[in-house]
Protein backbone atom coordinates (compact mmCIF):
# COMPACT_ATOMS: atom_id res chain seq x y z
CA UNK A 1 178.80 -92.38 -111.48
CA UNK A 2 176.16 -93.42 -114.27
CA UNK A 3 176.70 -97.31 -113.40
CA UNK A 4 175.51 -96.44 -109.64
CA UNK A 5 172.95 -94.23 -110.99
CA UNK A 6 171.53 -96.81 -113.21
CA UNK A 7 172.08 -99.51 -110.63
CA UNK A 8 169.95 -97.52 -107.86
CA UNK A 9 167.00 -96.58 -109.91
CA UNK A 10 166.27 -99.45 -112.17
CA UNK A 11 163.09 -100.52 -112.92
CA UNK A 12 161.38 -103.19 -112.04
CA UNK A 13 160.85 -106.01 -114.44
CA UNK A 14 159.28 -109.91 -114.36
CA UNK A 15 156.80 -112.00 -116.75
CA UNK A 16 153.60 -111.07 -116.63
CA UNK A 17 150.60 -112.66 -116.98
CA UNK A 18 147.91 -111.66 -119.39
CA UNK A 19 144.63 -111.42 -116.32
CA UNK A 20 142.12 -113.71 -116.89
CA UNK A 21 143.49 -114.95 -120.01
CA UNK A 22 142.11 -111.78 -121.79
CA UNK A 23 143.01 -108.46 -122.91
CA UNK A 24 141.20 -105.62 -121.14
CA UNK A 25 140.21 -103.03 -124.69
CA UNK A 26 137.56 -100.54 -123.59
CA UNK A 27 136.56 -97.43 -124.38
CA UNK A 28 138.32 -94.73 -123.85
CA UNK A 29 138.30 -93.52 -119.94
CA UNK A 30 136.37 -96.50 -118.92
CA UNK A 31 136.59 -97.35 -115.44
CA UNK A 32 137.11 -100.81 -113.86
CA UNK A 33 137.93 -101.01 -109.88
CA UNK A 34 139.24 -104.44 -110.54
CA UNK A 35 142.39 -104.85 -108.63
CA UNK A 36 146.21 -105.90 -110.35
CA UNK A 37 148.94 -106.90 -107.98
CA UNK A 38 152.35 -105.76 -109.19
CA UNK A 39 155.56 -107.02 -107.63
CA UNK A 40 158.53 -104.17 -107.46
CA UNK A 41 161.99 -105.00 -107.86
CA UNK A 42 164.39 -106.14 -105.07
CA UNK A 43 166.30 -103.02 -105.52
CA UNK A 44 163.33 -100.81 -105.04
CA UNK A 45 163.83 -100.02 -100.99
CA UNK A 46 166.83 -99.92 -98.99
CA UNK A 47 166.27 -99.61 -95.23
CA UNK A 48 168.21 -98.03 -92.20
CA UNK A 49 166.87 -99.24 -88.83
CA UNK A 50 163.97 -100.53 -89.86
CA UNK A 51 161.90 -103.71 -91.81
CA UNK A 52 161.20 -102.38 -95.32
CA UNK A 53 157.41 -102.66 -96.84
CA UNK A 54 156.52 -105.77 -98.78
CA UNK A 55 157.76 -105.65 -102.50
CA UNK A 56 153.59 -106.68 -103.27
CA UNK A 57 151.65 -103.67 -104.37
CA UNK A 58 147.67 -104.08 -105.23
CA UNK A 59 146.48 -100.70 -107.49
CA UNK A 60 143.30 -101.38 -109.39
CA UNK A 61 143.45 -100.41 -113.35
CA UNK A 62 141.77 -96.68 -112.49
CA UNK A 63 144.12 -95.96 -110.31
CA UNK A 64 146.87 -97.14 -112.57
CA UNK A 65 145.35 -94.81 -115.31
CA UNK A 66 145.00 -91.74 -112.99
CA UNK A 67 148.47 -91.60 -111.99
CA UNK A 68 149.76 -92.28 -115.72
CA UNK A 69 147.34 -89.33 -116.60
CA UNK A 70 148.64 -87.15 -113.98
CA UNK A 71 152.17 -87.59 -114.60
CA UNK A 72 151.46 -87.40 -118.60
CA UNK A 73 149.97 -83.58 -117.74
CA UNK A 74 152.58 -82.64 -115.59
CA UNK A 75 155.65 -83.20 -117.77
CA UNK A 76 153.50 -81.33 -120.35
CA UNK A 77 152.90 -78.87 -117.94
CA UNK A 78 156.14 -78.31 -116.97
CA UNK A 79 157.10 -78.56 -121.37
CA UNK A 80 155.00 -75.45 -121.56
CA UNK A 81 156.45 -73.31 -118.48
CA UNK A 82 159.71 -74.02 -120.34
CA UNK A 83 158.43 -72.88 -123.18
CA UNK A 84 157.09 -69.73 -122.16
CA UNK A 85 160.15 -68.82 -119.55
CA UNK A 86 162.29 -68.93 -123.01
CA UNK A 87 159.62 -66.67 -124.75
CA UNK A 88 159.66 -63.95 -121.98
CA UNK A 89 156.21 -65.10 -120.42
CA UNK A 90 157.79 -66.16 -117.15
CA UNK A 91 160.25 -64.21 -115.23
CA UNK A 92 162.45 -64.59 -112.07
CA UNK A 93 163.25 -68.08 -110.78
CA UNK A 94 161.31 -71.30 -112.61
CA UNK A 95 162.25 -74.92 -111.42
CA UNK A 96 161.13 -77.77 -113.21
CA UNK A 97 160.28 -81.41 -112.02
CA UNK A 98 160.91 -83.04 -115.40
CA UNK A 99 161.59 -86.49 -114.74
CA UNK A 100 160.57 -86.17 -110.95
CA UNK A 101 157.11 -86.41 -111.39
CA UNK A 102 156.86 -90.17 -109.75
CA UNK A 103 157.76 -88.34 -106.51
CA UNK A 104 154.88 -86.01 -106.09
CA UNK A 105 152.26 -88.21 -107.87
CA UNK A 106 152.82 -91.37 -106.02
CA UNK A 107 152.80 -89.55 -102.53
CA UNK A 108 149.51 -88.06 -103.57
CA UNK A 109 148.51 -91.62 -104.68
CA UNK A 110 148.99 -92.90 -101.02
CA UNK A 111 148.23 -90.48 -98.87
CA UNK A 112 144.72 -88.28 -97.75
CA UNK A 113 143.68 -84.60 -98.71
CA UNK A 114 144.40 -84.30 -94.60
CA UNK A 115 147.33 -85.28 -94.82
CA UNK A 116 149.83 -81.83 -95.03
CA UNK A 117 152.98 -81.64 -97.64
CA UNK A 118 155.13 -78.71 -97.27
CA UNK A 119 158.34 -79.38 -99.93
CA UNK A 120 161.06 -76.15 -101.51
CA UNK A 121 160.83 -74.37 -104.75
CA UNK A 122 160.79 -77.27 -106.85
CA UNK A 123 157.03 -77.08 -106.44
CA UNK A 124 154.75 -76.81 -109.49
CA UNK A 125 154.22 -80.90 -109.84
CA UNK A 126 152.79 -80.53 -105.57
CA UNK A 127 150.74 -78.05 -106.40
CA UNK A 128 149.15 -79.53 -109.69
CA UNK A 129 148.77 -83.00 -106.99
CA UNK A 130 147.43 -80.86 -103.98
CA UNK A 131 144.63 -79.37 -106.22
CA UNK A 132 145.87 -76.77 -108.39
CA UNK A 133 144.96 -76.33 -112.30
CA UNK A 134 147.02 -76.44 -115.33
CA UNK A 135 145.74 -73.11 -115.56
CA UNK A 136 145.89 -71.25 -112.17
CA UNK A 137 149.90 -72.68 -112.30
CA UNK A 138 150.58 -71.29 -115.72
CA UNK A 139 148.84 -68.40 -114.64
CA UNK A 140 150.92 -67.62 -111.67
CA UNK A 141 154.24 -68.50 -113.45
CA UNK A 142 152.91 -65.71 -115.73
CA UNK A 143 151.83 -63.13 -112.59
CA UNK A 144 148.50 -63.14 -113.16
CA UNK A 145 145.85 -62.38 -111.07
CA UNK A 146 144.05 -65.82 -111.70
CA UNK A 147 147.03 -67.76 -110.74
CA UNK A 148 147.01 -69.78 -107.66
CA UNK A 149 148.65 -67.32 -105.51
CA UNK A 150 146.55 -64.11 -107.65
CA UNK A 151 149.68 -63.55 -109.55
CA UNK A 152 152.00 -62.28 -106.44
CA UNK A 153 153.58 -65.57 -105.55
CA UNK A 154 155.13 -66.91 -108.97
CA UNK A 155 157.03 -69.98 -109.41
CA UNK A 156 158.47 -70.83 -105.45
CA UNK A 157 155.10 -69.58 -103.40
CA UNK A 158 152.03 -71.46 -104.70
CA UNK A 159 149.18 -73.13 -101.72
CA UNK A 160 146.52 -74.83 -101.75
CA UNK A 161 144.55 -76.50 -98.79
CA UNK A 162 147.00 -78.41 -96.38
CA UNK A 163 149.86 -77.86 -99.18
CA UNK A 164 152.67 -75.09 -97.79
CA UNK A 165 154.16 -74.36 -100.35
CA UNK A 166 156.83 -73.51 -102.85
CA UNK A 167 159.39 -71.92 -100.06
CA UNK A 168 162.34 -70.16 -101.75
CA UNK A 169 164.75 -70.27 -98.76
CA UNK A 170 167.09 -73.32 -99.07
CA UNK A 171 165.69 -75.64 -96.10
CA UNK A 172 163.86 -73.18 -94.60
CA UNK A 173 160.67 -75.22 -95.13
CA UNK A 174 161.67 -78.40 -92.81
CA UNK A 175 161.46 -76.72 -89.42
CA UNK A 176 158.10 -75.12 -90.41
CA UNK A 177 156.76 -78.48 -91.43
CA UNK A 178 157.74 -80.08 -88.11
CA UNK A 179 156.01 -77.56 -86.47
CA UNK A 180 152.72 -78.75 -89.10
CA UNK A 181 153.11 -82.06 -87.57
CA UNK A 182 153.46 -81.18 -83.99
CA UNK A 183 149.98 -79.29 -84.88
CA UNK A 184 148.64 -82.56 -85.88
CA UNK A 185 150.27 -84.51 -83.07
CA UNK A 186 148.76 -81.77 -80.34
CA UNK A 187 145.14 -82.00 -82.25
CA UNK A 188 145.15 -85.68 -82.01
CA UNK A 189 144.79 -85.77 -85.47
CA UNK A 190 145.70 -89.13 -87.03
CA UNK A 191 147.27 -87.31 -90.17
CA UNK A 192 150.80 -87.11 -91.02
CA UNK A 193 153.37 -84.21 -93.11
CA UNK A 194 155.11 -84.97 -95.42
CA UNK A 195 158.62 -82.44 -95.18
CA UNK A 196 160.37 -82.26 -98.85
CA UNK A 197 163.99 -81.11 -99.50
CA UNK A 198 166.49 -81.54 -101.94
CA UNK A 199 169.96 -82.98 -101.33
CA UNK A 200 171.54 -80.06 -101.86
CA UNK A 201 169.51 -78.73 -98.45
CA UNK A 202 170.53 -81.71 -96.69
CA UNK A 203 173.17 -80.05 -94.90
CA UNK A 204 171.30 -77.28 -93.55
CA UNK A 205 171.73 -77.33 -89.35
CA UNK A 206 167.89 -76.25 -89.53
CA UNK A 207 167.45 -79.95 -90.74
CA UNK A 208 169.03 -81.80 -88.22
CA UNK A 209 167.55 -79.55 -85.27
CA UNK A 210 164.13 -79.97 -86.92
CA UNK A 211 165.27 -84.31 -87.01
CA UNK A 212 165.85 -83.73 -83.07
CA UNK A 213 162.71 -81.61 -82.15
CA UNK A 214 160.55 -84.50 -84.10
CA UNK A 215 162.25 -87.59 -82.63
CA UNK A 216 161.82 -85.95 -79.34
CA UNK A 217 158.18 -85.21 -79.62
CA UNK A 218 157.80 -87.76 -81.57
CA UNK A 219 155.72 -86.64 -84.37
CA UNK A 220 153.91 -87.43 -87.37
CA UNK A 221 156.84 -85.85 -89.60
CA UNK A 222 157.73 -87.57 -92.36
CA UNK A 223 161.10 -86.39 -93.66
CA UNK A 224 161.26 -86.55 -97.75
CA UNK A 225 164.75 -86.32 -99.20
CA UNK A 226 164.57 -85.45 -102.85
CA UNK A 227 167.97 -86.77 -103.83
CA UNK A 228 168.47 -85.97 -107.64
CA UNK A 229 172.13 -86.25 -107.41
CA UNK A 230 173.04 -82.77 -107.73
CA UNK A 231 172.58 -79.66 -105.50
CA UNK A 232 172.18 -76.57 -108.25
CA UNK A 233 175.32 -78.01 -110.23
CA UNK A 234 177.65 -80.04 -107.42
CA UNK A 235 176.96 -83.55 -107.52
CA UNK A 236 176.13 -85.00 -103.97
CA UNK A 237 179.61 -86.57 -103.41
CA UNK A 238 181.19 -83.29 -103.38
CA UNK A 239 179.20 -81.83 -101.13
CA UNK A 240 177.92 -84.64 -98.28
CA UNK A 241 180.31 -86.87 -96.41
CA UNK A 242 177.50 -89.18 -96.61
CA UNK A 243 175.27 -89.50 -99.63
CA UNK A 244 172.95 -92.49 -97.94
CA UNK A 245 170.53 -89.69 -96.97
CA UNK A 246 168.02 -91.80 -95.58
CA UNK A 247 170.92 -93.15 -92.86
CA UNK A 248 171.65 -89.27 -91.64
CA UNK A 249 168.55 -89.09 -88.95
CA UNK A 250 171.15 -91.34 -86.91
CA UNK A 251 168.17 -91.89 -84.39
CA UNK A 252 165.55 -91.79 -86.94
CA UNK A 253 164.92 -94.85 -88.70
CA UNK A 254 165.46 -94.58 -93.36
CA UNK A 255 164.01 -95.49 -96.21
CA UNK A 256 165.66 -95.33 -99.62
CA UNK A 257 163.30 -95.45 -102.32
CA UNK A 258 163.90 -95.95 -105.92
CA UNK A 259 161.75 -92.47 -106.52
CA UNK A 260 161.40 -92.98 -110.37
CA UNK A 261 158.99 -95.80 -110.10
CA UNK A 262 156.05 -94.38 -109.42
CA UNK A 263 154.45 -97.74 -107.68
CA UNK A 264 157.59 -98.25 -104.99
CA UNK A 265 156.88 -94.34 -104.17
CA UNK A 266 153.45 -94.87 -103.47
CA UNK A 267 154.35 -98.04 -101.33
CA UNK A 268 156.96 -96.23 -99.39
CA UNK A 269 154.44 -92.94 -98.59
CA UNK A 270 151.63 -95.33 -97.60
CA UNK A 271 154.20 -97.20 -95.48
CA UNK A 272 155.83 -94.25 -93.74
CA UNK A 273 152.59 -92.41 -93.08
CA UNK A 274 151.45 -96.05 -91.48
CA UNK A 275 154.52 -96.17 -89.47
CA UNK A 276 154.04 -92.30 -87.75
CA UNK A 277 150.16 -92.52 -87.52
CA UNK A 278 150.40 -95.25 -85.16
CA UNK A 279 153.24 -93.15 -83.01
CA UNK A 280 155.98 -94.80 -83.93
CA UNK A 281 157.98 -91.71 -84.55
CA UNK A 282 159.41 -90.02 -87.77
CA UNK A 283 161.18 -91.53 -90.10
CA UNK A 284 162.97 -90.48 -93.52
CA UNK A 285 162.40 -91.26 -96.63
CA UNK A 286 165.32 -90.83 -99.45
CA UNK A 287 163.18 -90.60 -102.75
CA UNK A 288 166.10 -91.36 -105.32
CA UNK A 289 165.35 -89.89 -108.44
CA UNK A 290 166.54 -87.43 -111.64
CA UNK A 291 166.22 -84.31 -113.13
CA UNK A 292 166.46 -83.98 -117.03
CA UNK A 293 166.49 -80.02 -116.81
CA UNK A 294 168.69 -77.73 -115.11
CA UNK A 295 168.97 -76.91 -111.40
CA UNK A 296 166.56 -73.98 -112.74
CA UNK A 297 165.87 -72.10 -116.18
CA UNK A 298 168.96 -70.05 -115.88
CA UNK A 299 171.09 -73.43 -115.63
CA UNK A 300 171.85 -75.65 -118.89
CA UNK A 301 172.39 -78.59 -116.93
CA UNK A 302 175.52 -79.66 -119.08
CA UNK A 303 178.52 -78.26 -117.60
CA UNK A 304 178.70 -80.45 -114.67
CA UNK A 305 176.76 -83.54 -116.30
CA UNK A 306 177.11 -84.71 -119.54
CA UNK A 307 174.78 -85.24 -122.67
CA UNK A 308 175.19 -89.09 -122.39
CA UNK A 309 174.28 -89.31 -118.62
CA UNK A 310 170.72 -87.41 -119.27
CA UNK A 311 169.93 -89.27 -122.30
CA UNK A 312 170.72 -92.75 -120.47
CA UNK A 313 168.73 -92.05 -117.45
CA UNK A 314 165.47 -90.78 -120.04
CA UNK A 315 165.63 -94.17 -122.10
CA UNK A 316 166.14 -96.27 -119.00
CA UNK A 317 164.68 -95.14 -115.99
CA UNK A 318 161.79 -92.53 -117.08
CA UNK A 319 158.59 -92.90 -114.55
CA UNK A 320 156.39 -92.15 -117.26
CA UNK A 321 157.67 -94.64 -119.86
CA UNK A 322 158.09 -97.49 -117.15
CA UNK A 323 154.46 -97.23 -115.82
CA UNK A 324 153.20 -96.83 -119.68
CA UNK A 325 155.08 -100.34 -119.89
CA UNK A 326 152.96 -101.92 -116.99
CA UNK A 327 149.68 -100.82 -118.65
CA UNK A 328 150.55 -102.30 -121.72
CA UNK A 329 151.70 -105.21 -120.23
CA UNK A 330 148.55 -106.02 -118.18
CA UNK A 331 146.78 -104.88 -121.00
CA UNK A 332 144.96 -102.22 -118.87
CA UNK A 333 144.97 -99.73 -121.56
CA UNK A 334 145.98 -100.12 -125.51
CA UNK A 335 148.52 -98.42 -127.35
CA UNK A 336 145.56 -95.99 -129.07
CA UNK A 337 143.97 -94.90 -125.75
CA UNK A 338 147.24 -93.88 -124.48
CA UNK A 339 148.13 -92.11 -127.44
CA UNK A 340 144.35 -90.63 -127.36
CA UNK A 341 145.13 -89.60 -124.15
CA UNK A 342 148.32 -88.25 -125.06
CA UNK A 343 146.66 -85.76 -127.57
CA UNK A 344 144.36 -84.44 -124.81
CA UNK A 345 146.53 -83.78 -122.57
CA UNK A 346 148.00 -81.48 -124.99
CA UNK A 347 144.93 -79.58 -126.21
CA UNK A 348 144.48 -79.51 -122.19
CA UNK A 349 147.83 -77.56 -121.27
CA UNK A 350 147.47 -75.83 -124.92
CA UNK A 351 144.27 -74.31 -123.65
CA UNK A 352 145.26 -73.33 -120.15
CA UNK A 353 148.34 -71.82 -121.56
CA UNK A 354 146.47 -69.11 -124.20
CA UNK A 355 144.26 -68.73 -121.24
CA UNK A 356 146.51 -67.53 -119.27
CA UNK A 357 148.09 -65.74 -121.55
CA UNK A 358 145.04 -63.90 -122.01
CA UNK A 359 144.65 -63.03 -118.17
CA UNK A 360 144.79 -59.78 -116.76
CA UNK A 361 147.55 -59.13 -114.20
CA UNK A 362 146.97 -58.39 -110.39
CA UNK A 363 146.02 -54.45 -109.41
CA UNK A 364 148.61 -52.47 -108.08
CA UNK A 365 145.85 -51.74 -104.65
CA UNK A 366 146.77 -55.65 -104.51
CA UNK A 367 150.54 -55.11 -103.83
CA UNK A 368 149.83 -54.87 -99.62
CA UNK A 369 147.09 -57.92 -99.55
CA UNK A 370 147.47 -61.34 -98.23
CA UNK A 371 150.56 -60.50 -96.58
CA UNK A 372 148.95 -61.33 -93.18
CA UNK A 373 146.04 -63.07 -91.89
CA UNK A 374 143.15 -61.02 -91.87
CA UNK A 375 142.15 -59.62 -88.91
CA UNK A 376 145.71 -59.78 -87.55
CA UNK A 377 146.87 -56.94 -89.95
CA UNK A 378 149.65 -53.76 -88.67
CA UNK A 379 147.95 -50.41 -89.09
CA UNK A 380 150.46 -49.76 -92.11
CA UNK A 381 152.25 -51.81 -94.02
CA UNK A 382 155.50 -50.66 -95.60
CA UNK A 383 157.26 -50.89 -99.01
CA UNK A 384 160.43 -50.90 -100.68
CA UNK A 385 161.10 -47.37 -99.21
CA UNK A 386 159.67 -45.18 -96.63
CA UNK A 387 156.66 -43.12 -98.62
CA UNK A 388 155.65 -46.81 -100.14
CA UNK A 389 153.07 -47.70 -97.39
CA UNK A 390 149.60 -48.57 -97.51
CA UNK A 391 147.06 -48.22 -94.28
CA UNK A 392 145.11 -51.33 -92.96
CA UNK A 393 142.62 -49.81 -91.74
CA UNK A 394 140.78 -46.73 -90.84
């Protein structure tokens, strides 16, 4: 299984040029908009009833620098929630997106703050993309009442504007993001959602009726298939009859995507938001890509995977270490700035996390809020038991 793992997410590689015939040292955080074309690797998109995007990719050196910076953050990010679930700081369910974080950066990358993205509990690295801080996300993990959701949504519910969450039910989350794009189709909006779900949810009926409603209607849905190989601890092959998830819309034309280089993922989501803008219908997109932790902090992720395969798949195929390559190469940034940068991103998550730390937890009067829309509350709202109840309004 590691041979087809390597084989599928293998990063691109080809001589490069040095631009201009010069190397590009700078200041630290300098800008330049000039523009570097990068050419992925053949293996980078497969495609299921459809023409694939060009392998050509233009980025200009910031944006090459942002998305290494975000990425950078988030894995430290996600370090320190680890951290602080094994001290006691974070209780109840935590999912990490260590080594995933090519998927959610490079669809923010390519797409608009209009755009919608709804994805499962797997959800800190959206949120941090979508406009959340290293601090109101460590804060939530925490409960507290400056996190993202004011402490009462924890790791599976955080929002932000046109993000839906972190949704803890298993699939749940792909028939309510239809329904966001069938919004946007209705409002004439030339926007497009982007519906996230793991392989492991792949088999969920609600998936397939949510394919059927979409092709039907034909809206902007744009249906993201996180495959990581293993659903909680089964590996995909003993669970799906077929593991070409970007093939199972039948009717709905696929992408497969190697999801761990951060450039072919931004290709793909500027592609497949092109494609359903200009009513073409939805389309999938199989984002093939690895997890270094466990299915979630209660899982080891060793007993159904070995040692070897993690360690491989880190010094081979990491998103972070392959795009750190590319700067290097095109001399975009030296060695120092990246490791200067490396250091403040530290002191950055460092800070957020004594902050938060340091937070005050929600009120208990705060148990019965934001449960519904204002305006549109009940007269009472109940609790765990019959005398828990709280009244609306007078």
């Amino acid at each position: 299984m590691l041979s087809s793992l390597t084989s599928r997410l293998s990063l691109s590689t080809r001589c490069l040029p040095i631009v201009n015939g010069r190397l590009f040292v700078r200041q630290f955080a300098s800008a330049s908009a000039e523009t570097v074309n990068f050419t992925l690797s053949d293996n980078s998109f497969r495609a299921y009833k459809c023409d694939p995007p060009s392998l050509d990719i233009d980025v200009t050196k910031d944006e090459i620098v942002q998305l290494y910076k975000q990425m950078v953050v988030m894995r430290r990010m996600e370090t320190a929630a680890d951290a602080l679930y094994k001290s006691k700081m974070i209780r109840g369910f935590c999912h990490l997106c260590t080594g995933q974080e090519a998927v959610s950066v490079g669809m923010e990358s390519a797409i608009t703050k209009d755009d919608a993205i709804i994805t499962a509990y797997r959800c800190h690295g959206f949120t941090f993309v979508r406009g959340g801080t290293v601090h109101s996300i460590l804060a939530e993990l925490m409960g507290r009442s400056t996190g993202i959701s004011k402490g009462k949504g924890g790791s599976m519910h955080m929002f932000s504007k046109n993000f839906y969450g972190g949704n803890g039910i298993v699939g749940a989350q792909v028939p309510v993001g239809t329904g966001i794009a069938f919004t946007q189709k209705y409002l004439e909006k030339k926007n497009a959602t982007f519906i996230l779900y793991g392989d492991g949810a792949a088999n969920q009926g609600q998936v397939f009726e949510a394919y059927n409603m979409a092709k039907l209607w034909d809206l902007p849905a744009i249906f993201v298939c996180e495959n990581n190989f293993y659903g909680m601890g089964t590996s995909a092959s003993r669970s799906s009859a077929n593991t070409q998830y970007y093939t199972r819309g039948q009717y709905i034309p696929g992408l497969q995507v190697n999801g761990m280089d951060i450039l072919a993922v931004k290709k793909a989501c500027s592609w497949a938001k092109n494609w359903v803008i200009n009513e073409q219908g939805p389309i999938i997109l199989e984002m093939v890509t690895y997890r270094y932790g466990g299915h979630s902090m209660s899982d080891p992720g060793t007993s159904y995977r070995t040692r070897e395969e993690i360690q491989h798949m880190r010094s081979t195929n990491d998103p972070i270490t392959g795009l750190r390559q590319r700067i290097l190469d095109y001399s975009i940034w030296t060695e120092a700035e990246m490791k200067q940068f490396d250091k403040e991103a530290r002191a950055e998550v460092e800070e957020a996390v004594n902050k938060a730390q340091n937070d005050t937890q929600p009120d208990p009067d705060q148990l019965f809020t934001d449960v519904y829309a204002k305006g549109t509350e009940p007269p009472t709202i109940r609790g765990r038991e019959r005398e828990e109840f709280a009244v609306m309004y007078q």
